[in-house]
PDB file of N, CA and C in Angstrom:
ATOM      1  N   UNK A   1      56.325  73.460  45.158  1.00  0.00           N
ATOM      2  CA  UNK A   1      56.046  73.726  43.773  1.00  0.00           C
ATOM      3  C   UNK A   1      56.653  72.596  42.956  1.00  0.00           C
ATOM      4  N   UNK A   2      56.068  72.047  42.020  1.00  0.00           N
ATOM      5  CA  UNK A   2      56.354  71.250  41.251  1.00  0.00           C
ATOM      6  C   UNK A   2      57.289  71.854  40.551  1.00  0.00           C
ATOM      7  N   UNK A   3      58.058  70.695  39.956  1.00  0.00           N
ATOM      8  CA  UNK A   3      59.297  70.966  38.838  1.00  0.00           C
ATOM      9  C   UNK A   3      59.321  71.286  37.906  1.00  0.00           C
ATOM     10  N   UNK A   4      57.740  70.953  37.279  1.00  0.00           N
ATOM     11  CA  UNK A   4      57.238  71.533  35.587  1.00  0.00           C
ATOM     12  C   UNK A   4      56.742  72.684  35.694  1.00  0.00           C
ATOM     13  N   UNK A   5      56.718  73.559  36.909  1.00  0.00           N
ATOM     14  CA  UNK A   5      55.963  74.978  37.006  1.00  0.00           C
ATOM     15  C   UNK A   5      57.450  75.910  37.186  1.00  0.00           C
ATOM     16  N   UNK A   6      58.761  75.546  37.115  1.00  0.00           N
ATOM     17  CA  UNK A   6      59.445  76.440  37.086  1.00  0.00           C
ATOM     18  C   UNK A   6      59.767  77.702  35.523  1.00  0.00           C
ATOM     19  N   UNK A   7      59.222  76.502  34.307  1.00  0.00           N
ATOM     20  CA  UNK A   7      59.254  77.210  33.477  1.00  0.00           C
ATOM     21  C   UNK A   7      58.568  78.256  32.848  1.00  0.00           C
ATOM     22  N   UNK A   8      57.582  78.423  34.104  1.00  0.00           N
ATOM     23  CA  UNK A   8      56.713  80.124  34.134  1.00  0.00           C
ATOM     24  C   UNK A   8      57.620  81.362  34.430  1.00  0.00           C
ATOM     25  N   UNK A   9      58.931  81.022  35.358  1.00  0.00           N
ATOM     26  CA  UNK A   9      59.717  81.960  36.055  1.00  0.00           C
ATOM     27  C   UNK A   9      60.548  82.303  35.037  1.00  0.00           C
ATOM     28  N   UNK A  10      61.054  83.265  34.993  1.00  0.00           N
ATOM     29  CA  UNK A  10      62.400  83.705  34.673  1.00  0.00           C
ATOM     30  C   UNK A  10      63.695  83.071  35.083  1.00  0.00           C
ATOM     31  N   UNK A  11      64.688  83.349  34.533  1.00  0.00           N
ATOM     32  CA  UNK A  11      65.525  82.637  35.038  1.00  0.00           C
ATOM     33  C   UNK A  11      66.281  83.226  35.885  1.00  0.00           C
ATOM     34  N   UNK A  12      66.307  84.412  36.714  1.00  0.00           N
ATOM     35  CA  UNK A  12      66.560  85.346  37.720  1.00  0.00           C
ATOM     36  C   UNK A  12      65.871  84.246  38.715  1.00  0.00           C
ATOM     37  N   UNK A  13      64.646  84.865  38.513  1.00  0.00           N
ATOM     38  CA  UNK A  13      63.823  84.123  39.576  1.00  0.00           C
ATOM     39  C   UNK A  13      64.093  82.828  40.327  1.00  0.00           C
ATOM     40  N   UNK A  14      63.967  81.737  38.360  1.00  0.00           N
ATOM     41  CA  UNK A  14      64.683  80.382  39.349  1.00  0.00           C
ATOM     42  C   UNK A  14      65.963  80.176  40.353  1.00  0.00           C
ATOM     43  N   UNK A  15      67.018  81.109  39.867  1.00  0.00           N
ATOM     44  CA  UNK A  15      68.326  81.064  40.360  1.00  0.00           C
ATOM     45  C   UNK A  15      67.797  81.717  41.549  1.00  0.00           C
ATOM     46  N   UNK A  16      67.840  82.699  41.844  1.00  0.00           N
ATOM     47  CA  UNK A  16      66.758  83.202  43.763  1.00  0.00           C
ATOM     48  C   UNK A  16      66.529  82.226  44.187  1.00  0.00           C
ATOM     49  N   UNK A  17      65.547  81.282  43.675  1.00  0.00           N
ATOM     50  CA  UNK A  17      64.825  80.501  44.568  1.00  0.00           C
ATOM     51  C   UNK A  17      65.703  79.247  44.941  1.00  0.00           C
ATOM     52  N   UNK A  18      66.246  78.579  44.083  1.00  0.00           N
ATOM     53  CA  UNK A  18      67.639  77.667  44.720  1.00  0.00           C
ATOM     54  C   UNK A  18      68.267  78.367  45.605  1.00  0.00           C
ATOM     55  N   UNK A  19      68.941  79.201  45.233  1.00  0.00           N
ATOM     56  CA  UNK A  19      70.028  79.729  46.196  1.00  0.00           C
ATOM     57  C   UNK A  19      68.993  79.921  47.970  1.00  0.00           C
ATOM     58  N   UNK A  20      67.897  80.419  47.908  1.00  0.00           N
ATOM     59  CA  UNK A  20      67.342  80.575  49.015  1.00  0.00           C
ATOM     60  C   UNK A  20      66.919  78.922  49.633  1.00  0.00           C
ATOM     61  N   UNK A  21      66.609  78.416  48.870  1.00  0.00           N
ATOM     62  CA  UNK A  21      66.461  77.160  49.369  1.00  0.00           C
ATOM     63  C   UNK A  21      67.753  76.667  49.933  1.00  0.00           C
ATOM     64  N   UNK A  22      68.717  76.704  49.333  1.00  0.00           N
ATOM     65  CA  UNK A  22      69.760  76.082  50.021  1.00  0.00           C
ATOM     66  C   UNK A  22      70.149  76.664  51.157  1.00  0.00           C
ATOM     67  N   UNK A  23      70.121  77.895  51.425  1.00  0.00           N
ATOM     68  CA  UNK A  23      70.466  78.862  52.635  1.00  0.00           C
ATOM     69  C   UNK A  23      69.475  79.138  53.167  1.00  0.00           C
ATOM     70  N   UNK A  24      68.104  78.343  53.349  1.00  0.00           N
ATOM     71  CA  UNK A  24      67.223  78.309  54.153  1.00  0.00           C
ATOM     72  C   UNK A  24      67.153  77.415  55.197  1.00  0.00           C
ATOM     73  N   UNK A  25      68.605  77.131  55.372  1.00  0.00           N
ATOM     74  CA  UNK A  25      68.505  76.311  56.969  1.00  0.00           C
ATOM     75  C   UNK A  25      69.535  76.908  57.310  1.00  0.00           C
ATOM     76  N   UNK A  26      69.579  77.275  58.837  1.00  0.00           N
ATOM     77  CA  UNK A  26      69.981  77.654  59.769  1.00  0.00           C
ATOM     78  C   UNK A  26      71.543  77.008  60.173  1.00  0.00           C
ATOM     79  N   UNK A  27      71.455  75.453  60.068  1.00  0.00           N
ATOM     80  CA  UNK A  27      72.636  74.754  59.763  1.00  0.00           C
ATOM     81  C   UNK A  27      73.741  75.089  58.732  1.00  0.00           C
ATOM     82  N   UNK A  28      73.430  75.284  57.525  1.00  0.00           N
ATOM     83  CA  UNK A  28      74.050  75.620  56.318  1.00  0.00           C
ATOM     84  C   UNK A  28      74.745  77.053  56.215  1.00  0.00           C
ATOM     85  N   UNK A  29      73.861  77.983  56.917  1.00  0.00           N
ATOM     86  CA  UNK A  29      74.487  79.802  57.291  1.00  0.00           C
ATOM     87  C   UNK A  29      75.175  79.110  58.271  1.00  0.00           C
ATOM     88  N   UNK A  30      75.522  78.467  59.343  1.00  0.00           N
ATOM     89  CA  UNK A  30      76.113  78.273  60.508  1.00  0.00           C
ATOM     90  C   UNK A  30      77.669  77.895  59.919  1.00  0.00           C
ATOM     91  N   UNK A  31      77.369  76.431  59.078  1.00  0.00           N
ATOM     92  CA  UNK A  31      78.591  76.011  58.480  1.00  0.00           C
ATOM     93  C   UNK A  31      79.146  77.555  57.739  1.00  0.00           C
ATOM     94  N   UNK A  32      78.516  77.984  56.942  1.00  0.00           N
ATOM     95  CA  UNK A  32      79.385  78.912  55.628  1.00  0.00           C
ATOM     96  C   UNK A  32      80.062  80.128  56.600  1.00  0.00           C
ATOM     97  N   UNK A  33      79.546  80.533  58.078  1.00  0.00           N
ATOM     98  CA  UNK A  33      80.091  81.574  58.650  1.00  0.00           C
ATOM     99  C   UNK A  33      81.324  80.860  59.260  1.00  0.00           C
ATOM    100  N   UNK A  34      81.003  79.332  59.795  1.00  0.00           N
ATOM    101  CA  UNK A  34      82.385  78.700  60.413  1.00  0.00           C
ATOM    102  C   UNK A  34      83.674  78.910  59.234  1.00  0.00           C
ATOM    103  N   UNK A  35      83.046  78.509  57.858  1.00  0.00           N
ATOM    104  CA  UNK A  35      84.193  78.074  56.695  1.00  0.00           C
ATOM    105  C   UNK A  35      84.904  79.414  56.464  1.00  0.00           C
ATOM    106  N   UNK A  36      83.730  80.438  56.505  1.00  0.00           N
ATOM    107  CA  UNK A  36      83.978  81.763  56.319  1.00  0.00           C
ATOM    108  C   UNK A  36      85.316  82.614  56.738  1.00  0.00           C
ATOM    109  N   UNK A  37      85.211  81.975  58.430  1.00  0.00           N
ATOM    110  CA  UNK A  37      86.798  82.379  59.357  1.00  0.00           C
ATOM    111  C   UNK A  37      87.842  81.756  59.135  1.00  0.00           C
ATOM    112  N   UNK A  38      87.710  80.613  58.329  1.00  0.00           N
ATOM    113  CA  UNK A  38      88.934  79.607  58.551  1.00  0.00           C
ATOM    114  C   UNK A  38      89.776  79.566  57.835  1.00  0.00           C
ATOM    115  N   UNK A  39      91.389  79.677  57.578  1.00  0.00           N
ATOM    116  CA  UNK A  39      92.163  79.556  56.511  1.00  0.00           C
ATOM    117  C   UNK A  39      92.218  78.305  55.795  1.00  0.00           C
ATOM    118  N   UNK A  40      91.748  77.103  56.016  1.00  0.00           N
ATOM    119  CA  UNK A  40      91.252  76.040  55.499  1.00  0.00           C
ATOM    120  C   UNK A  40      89.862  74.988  56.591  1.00  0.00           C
ATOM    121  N   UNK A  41      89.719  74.272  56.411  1.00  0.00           N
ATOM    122  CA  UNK A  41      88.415  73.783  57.283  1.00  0.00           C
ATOM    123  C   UNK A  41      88.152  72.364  56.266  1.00  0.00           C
ATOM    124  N   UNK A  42      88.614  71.234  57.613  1.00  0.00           N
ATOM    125  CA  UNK A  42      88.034  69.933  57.251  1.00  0.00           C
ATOM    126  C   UNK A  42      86.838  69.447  57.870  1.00  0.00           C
ATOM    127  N   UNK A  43      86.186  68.334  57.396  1.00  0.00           N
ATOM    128  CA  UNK A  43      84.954  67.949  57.976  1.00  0.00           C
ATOM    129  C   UNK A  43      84.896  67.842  59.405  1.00  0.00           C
ATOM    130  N   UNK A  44      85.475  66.786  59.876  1.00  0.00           N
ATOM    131  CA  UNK A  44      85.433  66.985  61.170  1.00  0.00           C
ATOM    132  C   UNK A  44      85.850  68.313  62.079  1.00  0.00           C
ATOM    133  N   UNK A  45      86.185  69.444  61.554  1.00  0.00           N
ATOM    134  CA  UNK A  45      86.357  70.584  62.461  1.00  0.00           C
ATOM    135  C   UNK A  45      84.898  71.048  62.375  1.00  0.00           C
ATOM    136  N   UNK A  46      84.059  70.753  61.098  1.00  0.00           N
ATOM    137  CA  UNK A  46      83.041  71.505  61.141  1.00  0.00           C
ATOM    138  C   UNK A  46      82.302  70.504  62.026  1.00  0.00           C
ATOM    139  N   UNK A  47      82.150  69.318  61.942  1.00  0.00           N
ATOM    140  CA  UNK A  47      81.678  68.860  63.206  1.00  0.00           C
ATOM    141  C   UNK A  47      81.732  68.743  64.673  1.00  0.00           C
ATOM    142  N   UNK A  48      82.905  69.194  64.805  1.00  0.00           N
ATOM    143  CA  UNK A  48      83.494  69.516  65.877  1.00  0.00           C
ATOM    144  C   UNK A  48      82.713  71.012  66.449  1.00  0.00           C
ATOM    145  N   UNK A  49      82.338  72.017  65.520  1.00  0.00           N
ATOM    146  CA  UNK A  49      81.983  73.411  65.586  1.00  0.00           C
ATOM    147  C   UNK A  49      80.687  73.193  65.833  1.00  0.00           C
ATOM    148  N   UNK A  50      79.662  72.596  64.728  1.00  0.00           N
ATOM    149  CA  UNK A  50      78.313  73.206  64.691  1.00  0.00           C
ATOM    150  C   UNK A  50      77.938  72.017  65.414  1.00  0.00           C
ATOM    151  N   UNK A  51      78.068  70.697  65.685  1.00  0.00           N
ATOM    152  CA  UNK A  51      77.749  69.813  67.073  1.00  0.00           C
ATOM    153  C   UNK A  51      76.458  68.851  66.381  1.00  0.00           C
ATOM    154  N   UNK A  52      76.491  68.623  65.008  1.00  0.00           N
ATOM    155  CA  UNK A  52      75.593  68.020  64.315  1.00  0.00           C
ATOM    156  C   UNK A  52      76.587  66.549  64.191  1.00  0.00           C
ATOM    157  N   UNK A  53      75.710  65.347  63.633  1.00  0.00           N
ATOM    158  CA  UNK A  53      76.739  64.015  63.293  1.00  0.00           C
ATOM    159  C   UNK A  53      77.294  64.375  62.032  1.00  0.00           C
ATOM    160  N   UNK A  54      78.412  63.643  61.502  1.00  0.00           N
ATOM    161  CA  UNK A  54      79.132  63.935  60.834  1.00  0.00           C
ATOM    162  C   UNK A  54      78.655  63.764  59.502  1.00  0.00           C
ATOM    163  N   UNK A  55      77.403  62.652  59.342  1.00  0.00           N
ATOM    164  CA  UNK A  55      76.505  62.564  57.769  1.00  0.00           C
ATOM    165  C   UNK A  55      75.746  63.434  57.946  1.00  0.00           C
ATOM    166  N   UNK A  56      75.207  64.304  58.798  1.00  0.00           N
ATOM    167  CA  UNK A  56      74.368  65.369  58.883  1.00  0.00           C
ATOM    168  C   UNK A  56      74.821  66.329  58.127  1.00  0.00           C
ATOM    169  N   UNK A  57      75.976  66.578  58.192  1.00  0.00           N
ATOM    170  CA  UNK A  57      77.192  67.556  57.829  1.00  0.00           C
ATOM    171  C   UNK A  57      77.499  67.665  56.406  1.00  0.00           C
ATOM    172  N   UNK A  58      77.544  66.158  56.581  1.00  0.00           N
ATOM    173  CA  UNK A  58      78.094  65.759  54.937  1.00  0.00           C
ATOM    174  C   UNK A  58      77.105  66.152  54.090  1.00  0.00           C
ATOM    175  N   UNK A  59      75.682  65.830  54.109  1.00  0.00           N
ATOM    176  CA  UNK A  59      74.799  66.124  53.736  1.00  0.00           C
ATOM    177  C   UNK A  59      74.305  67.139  53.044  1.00  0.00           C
ATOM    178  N   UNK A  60      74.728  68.344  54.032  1.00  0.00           N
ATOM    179  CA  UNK A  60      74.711  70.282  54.081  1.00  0.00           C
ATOM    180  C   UNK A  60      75.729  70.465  53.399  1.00  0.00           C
ATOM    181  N   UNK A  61      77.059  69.913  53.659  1.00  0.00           N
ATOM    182  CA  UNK A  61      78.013  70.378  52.591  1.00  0.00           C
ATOM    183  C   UNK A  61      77.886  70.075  51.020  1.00  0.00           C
ATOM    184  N   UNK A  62      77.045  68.869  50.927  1.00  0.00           N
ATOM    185  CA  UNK A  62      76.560  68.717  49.429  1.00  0.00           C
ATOM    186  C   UNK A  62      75.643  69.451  48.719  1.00  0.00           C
ATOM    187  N   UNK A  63      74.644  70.117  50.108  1.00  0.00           N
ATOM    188  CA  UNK A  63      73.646  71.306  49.230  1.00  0.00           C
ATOM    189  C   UNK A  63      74.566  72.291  48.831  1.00  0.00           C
ATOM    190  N   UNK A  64      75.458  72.541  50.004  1.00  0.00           N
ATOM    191  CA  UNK A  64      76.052  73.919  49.263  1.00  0.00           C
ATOM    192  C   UNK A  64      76.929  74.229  48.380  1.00  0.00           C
ATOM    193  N   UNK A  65      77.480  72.409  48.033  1.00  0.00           N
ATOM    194  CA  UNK A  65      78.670  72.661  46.618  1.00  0.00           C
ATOM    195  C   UNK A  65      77.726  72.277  45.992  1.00  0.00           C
ATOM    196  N   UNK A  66      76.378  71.932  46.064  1.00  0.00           N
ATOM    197  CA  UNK A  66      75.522  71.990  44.504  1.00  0.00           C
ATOM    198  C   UNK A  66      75.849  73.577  44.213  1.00  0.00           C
ATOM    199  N   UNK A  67      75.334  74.085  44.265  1.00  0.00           N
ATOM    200  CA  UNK A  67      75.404  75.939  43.724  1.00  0.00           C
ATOM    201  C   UNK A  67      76.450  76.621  43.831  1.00  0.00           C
ATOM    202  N   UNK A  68      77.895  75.280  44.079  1.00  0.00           N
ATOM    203  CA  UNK A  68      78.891  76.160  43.993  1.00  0.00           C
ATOM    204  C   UNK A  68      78.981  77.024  45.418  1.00  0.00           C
ATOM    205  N   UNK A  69      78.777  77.424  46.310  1.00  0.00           N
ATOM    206  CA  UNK A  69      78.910  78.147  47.377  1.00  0.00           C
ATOM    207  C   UNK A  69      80.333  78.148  48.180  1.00  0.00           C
ATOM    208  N   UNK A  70      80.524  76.581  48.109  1.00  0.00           N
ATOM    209  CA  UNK A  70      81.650  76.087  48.455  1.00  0.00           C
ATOM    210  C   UNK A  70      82.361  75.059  47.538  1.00  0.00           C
ATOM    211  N   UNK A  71      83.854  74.933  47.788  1.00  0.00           N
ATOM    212  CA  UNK A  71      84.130  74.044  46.790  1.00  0.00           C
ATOM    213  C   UNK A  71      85.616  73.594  47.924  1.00  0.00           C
ATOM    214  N   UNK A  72      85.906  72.400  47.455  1.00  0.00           N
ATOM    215  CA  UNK A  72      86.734  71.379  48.303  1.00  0.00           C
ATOM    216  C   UNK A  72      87.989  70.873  47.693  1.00  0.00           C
ATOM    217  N   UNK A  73      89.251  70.699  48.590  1.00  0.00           N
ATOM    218  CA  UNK A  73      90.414  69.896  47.979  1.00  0.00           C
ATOM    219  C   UNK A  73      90.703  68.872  49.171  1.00  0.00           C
ATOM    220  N   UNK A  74      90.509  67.897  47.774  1.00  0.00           N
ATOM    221  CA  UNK A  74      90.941  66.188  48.755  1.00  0.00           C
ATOM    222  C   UNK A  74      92.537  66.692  48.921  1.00  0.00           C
ATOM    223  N   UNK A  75      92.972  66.341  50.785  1.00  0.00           N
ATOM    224  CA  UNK A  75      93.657  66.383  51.122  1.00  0.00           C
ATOM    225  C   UNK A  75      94.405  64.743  51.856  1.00  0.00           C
ATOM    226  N   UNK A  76      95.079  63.918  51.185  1.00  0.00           N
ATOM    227  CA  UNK A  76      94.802  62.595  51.572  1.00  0.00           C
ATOM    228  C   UNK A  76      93.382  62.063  51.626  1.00  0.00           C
ATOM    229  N   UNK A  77      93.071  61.286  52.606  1.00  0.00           N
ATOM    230  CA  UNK A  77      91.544  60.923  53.444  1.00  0.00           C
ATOM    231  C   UNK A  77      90.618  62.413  53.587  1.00  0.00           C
ATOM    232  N   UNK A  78      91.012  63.127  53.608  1.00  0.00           N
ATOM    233  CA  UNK A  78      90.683  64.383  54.188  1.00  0.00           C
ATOM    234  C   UNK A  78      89.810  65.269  53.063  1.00  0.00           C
ATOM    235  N   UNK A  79      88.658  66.604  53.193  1.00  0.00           N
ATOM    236  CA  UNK A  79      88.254  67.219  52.284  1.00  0.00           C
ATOM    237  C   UNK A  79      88.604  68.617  52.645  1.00  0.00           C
ATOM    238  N   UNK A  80      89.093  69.313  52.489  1.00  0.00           N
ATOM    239  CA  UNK A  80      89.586  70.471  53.175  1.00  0.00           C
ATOM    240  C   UNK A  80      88.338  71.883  52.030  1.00  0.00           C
ATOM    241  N   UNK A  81      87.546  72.594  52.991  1.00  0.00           N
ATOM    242  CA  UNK A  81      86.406  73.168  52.234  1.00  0.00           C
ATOM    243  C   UNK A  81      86.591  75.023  52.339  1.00  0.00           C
ATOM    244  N   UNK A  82      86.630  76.077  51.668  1.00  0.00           N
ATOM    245  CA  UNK A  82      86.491  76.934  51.398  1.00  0.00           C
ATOM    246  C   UNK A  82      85.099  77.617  50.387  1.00  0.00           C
ATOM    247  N   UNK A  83      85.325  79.124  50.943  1.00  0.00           N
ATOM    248  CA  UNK A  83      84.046  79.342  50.122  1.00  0.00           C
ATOM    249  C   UNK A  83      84.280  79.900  48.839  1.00  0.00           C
ATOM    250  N   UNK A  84      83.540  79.084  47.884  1.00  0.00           N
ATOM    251  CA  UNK A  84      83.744  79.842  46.495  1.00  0.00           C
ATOM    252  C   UNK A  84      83.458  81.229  45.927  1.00  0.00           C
ATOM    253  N   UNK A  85      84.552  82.244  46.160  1.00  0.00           N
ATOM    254  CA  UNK A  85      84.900  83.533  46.202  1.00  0.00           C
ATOM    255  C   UNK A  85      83.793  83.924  45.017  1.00  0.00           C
ATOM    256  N   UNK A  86      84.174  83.684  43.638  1.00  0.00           N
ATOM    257  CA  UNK A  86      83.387  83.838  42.465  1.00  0.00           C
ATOM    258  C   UNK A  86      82.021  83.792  42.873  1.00  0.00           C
ATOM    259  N   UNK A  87      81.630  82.521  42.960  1.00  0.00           N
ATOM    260  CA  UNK A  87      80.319  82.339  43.535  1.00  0.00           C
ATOM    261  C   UNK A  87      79.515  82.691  44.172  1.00  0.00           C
ATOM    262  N   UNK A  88      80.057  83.069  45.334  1.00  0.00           N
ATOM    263  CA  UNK A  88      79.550  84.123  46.323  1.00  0.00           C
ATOM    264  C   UNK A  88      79.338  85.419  45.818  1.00  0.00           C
ATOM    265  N   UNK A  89      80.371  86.422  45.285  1.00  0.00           N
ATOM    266  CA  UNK A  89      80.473  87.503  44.629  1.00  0.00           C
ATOM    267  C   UNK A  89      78.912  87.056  43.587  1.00  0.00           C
ATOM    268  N   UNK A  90      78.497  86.959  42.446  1.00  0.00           N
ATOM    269  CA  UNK A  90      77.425  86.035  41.904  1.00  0.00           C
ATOM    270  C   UNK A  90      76.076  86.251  42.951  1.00  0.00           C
ATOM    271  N   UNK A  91      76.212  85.562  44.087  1.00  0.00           N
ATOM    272  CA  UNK A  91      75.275  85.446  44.637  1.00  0.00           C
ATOM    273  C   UNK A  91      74.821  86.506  45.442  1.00  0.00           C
ATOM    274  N   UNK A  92      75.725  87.531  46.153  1.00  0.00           N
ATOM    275  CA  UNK A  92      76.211  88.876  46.282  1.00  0.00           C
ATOM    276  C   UNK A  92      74.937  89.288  45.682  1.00  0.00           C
ATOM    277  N   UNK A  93      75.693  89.762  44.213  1.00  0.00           N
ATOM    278  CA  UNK A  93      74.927  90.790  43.424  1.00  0.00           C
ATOM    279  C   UNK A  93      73.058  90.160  42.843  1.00  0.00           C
ATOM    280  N   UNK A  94      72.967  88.847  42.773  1.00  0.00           N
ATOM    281  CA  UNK A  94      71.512  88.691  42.643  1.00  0.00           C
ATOM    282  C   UNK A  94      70.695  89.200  43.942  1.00  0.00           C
ATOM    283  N   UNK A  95      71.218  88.521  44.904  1.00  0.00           N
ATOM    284  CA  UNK A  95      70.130  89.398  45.983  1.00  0.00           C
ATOM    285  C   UNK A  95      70.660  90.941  45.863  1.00  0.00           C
ATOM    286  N   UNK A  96      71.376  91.964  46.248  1.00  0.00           N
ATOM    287  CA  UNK A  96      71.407  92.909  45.811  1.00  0.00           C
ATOM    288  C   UNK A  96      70.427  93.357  44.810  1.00  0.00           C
ATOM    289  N   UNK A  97      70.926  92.926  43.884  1.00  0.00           N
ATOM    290  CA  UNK A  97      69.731  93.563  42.776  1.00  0.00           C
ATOM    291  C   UNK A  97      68.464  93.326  42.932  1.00  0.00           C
ATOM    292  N   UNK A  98      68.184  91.780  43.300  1.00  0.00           N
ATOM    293  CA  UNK A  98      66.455  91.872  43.943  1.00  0.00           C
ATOM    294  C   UNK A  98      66.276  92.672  45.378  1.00  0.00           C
ATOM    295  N   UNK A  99      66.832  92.726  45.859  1.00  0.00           N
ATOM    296  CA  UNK A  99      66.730  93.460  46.798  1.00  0.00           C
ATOM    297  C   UNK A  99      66.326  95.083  47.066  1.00  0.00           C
ATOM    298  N   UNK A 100      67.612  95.537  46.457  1.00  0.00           N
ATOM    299  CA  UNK A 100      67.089  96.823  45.980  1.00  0.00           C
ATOM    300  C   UNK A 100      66.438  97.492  44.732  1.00  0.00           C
ATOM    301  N   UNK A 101      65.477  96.439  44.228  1.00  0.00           N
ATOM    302  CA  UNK A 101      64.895  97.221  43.177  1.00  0.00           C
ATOM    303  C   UNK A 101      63.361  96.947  43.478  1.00  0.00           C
ATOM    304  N   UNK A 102      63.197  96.514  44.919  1.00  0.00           N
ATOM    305  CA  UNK A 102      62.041  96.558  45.659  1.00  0.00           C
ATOM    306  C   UNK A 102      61.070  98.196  45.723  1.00  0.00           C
ATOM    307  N   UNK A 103      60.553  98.512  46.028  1.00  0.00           N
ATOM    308  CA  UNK A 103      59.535  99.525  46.512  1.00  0.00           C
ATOM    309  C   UNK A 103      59.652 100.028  48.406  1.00  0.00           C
ATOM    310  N   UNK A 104      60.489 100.911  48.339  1.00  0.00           N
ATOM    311  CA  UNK A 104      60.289 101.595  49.594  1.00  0.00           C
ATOM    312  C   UNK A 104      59.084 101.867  50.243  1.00  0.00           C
ATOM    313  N   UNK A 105      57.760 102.466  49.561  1.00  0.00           N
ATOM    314  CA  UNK A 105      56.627 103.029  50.134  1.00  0.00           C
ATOM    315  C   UNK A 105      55.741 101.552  49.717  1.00  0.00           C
ATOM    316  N   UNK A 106      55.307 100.912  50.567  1.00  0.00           N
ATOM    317  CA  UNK A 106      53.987  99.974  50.199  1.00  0.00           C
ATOM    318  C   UNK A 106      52.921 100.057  50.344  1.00  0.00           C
ATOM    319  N   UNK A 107      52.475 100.709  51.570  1.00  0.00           N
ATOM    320  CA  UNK A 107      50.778 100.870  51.969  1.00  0.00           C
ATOM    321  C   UNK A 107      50.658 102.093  52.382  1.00  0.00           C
TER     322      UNK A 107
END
């Protein structure tokens, strides 16, 4: 979809559809469940974990601090990454609410 057709949507809607885009790879849920367990988590552990190259990585970690999902403290050389509690909570309740305000009976 083009970029000038988002302003048909709502702005519920648009926010859904980023957030699903970004968590529409398989890589990106992989990282956020690794970051998920960890009391802190630097790049190379996550490369070390999910077995991708390390700009592959870098890459995924930039979709997901676009939307805030995750957020990072330079530790020396180092980026040490957690998940953004707020954010998540946020992202939580939009699917929730689209979710359940679906239609049980369809056909």
């Amino acid at each position: 979809m083009g970029i000038t057709k988002t302003q048909i949507f709502n702005t519920k809607q648009n926010e859904l559809a980023i957030i699903f885009k970004v968590l529409s790879n398989p890589a990106r849920i992989a990282i956020l469940e690794f970051i998920s367990k960890q009391d802190a988590c630097i790049c190379n552990d996550i490369v070390d974990e999910i077995g991708l190259a390390q700009p592959t990585i870098s890459q995924h970690l930039k979709e997901l601090k676009s939307i805030n999902l995750i957020k990072g403290e330079i530790e020396g050389k180092k980026v040490c990454y957690c998940i953004n509690l707020k954010t998540w909570s946020t992202v939580q309740q939009l699917m929730n609410s689209f979710f359940n305000s679906t239609k049980a009976k369809c056909c």
